[in-house]
C-alpha atoms as a PDB file:
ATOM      1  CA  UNK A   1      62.582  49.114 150.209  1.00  0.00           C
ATOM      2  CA  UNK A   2      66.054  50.313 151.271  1.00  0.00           C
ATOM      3  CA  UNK A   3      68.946  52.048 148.907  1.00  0.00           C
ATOM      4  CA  UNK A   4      72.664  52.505 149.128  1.00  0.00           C
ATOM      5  CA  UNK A   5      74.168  54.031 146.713  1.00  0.00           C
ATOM      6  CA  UNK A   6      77.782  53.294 146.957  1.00  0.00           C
ATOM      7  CA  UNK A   7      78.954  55.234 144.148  1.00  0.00           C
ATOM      8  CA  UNK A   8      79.985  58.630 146.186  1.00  0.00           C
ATOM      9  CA  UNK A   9      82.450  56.241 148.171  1.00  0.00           C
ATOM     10  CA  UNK A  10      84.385  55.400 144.994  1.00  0.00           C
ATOM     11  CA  UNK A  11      84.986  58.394 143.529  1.00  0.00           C
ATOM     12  CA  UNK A  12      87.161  60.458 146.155  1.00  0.00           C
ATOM     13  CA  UNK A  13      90.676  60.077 145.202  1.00  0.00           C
ATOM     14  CA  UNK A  14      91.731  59.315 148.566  1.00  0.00           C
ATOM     15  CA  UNK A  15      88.937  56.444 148.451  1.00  0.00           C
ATOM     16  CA  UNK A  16      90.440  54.444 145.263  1.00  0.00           C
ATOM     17  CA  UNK A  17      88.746  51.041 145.261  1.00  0.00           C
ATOM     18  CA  UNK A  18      92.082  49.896 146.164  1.00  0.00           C
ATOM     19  CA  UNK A  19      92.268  51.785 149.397  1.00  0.00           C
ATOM     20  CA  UNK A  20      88.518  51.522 150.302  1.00  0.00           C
ATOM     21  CA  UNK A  21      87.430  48.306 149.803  1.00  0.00           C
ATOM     22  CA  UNK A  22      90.679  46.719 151.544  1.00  0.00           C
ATOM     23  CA  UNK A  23      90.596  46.355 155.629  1.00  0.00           C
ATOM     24  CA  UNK A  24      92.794  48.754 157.646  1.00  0.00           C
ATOM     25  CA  UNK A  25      95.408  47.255 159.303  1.00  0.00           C
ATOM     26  CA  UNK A  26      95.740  47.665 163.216  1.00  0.00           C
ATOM     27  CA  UNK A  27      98.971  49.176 165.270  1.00  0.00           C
ATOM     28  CA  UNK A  28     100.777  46.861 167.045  1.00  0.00           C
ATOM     29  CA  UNK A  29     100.715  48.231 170.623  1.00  0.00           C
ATOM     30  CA  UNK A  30      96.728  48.756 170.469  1.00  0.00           C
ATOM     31  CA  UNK A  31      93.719  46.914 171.481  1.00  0.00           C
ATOM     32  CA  UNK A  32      92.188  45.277 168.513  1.00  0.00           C
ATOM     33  CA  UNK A  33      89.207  46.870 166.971  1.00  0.00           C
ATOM     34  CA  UNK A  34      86.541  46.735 164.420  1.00  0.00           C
ATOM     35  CA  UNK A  35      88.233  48.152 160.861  1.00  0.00           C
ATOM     36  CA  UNK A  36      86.453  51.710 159.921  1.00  0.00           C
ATOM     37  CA  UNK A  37      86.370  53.249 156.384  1.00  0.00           C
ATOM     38  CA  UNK A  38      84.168  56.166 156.212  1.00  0.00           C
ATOM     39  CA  UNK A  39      82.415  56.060 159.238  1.00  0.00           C
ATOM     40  CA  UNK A  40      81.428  52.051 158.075  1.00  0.00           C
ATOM     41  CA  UNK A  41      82.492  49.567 160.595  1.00  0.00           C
ATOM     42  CA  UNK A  42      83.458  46.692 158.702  1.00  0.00           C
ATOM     43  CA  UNK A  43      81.859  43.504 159.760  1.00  0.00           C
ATOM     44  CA  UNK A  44      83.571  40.614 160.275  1.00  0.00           C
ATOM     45  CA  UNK A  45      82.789  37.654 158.318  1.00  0.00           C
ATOM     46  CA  UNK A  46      82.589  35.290 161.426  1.00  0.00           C
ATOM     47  CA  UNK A  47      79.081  36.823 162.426  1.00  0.00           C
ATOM     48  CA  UNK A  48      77.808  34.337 160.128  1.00  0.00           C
ATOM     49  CA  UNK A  49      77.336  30.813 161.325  1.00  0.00           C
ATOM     50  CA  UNK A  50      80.245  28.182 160.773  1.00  0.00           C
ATOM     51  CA  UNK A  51      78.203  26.534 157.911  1.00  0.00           C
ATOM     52  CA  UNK A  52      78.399  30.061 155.623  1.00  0.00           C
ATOM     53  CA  UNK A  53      82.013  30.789 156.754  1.00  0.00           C
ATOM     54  CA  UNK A  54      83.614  29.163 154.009  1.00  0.00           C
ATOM     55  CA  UNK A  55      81.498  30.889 151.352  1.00  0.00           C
ATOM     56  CA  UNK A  56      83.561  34.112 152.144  1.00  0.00           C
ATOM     57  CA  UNK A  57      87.295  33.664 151.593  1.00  0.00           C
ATOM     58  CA  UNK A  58      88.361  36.408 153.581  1.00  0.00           C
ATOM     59  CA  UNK A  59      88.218  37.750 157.382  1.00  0.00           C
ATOM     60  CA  UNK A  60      86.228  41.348 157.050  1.00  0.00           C
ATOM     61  CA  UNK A  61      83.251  42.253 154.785  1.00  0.00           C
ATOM     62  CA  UNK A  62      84.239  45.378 152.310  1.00  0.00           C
ATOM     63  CA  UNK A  63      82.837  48.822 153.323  1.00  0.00           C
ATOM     64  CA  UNK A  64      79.613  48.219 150.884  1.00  0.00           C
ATOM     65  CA  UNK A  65      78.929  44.814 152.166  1.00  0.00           C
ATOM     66  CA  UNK A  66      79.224  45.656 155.508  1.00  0.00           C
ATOM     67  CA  UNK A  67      76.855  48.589 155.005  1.00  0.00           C
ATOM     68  CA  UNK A  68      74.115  45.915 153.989  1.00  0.00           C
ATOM     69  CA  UNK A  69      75.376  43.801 156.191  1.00  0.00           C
ATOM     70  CA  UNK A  70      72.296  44.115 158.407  1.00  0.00           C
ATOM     71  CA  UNK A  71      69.095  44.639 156.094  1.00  0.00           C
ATOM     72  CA  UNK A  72      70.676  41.975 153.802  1.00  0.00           C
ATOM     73  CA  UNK A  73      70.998  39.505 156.264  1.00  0.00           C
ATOM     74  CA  UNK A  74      69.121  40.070 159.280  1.00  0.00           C
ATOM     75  CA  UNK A  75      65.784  41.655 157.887  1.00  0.00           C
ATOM     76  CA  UNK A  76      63.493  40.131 154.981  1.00  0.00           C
ATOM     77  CA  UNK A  77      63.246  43.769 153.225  1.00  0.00           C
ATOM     78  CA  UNK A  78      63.893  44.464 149.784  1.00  0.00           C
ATOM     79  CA  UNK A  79      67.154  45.986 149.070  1.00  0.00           C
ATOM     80  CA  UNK A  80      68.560  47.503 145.896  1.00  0.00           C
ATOM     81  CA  UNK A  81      72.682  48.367 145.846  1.00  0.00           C
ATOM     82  CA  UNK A  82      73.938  50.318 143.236  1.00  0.00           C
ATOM     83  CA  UNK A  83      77.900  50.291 143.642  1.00  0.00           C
ATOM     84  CA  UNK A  84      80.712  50.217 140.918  1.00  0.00           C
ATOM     85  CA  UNK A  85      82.071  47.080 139.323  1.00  0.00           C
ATOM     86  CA  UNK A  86      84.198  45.203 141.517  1.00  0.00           C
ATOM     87  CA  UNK A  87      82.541  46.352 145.057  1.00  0.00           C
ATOM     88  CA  UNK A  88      81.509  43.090 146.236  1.00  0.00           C
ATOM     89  CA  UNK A  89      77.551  43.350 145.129  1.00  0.00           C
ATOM     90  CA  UNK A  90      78.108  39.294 144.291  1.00  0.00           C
ATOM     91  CA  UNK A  91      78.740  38.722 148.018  1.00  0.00           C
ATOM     92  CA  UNK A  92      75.610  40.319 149.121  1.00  0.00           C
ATOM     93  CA  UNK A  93      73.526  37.929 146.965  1.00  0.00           C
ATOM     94  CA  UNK A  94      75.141  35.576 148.830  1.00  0.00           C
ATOM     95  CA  UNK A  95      75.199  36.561 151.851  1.00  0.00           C
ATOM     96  CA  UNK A  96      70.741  37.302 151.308  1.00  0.00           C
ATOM     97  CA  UNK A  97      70.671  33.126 149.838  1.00  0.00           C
ATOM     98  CA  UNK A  98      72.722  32.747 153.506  1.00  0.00           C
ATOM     99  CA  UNK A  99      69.514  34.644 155.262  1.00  0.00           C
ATOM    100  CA  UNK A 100      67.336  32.967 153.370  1.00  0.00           C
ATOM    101  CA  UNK A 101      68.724  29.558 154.028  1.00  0.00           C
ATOM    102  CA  UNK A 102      68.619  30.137 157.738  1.00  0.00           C
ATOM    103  CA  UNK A 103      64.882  30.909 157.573  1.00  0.00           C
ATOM    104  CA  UNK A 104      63.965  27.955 155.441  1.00  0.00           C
ATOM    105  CA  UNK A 105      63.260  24.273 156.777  1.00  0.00           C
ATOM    106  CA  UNK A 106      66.229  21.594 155.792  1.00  0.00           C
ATOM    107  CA  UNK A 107      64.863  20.348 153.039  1.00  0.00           C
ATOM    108  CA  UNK A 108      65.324  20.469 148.687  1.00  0.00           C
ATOM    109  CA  UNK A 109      65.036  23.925 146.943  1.00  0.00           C
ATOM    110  CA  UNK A 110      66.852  25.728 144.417  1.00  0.00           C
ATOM    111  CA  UNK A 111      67.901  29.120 143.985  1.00  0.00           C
ATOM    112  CA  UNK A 112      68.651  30.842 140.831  1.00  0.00           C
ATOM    113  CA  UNK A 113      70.956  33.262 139.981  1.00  0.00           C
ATOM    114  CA  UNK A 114      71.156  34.907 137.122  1.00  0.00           C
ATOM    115  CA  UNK A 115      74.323  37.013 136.528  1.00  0.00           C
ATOM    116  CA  UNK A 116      75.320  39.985 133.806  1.00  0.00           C
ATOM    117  CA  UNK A 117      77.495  38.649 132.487  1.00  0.00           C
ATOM    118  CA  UNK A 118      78.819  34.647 131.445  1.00  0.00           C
ATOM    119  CA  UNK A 119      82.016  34.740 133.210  1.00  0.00           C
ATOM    120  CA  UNK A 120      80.246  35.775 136.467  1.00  0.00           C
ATOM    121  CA  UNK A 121      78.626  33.271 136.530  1.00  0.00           C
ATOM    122  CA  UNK A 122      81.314  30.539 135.238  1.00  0.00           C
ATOM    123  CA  UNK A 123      83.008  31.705 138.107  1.00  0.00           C
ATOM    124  CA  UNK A 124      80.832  31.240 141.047  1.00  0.00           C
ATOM    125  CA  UNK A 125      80.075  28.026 139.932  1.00  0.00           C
ATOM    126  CA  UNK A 126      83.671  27.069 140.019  1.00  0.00           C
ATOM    127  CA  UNK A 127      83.434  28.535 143.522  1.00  0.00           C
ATOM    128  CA  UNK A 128      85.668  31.293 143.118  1.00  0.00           C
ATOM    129  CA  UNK A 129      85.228  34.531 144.735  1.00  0.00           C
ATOM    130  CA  UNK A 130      85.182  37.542 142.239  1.00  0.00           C
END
């Protein structure tokens, strides 16, 4: 089973979840690369195949989701993530129902998700990202 505790990330000042969580943006005059924040190269979100795409709203994976980008999504190992509210643990559940999807012959199944709290859950049925 693999860890990440995300917590350490959060709490430098410089780090605010405003700051860390949010892509850097590129210089003009420069070849375009892959976003860093704290050594994590943020993933982009068009790794995934066109039918997950639209499940992320936005072009980059945060710094915690790309972190798990790989054991979530490309390995059938437990994972446990223990990041602050508001880090984006929702989107790696979804991203690990996207693995598991891809693994699974088309066909009818069901996945539950159970959520902490009532309006997390309102909300991702509405199809809103958190």
């Amino acid at each position: 089973m693999a860890a990440f505790q995300a917590s350490h990330l959060a709490k430098q000042p410089e780090l605010r979840m405003g700051n860390l969580f949010q892509p850097q943006e590129v210089p003009q005059n420069t070849t375009p690369h892959i976003p860093t924040i704290q050594g994590i190269s943020l993933v982009p979100v068009n790794r995934l195949p066109d039918r997950f795409r639209s499940i992320f709203s936005y072009p980059l994976f945060n710094a915690v989701q790309s972190r798990c980008f790989e054991p979530v999504y490309n390995s059938s190992n437990n994972l446990v993530v223990s990041a602050p509210t508001g880090s984006g643990k929702t989107a790696i559940l979804e991203l690990a129902i996207c693995a598991l999807f891809r693994e699974l012959q088309q066909g009818t199944y069901k996945v539950v998700y159970q959520a902490p709290t009532k309006a997390l859950c309102a909300e991702r049925k509405r199809g809103r990202v958190p």
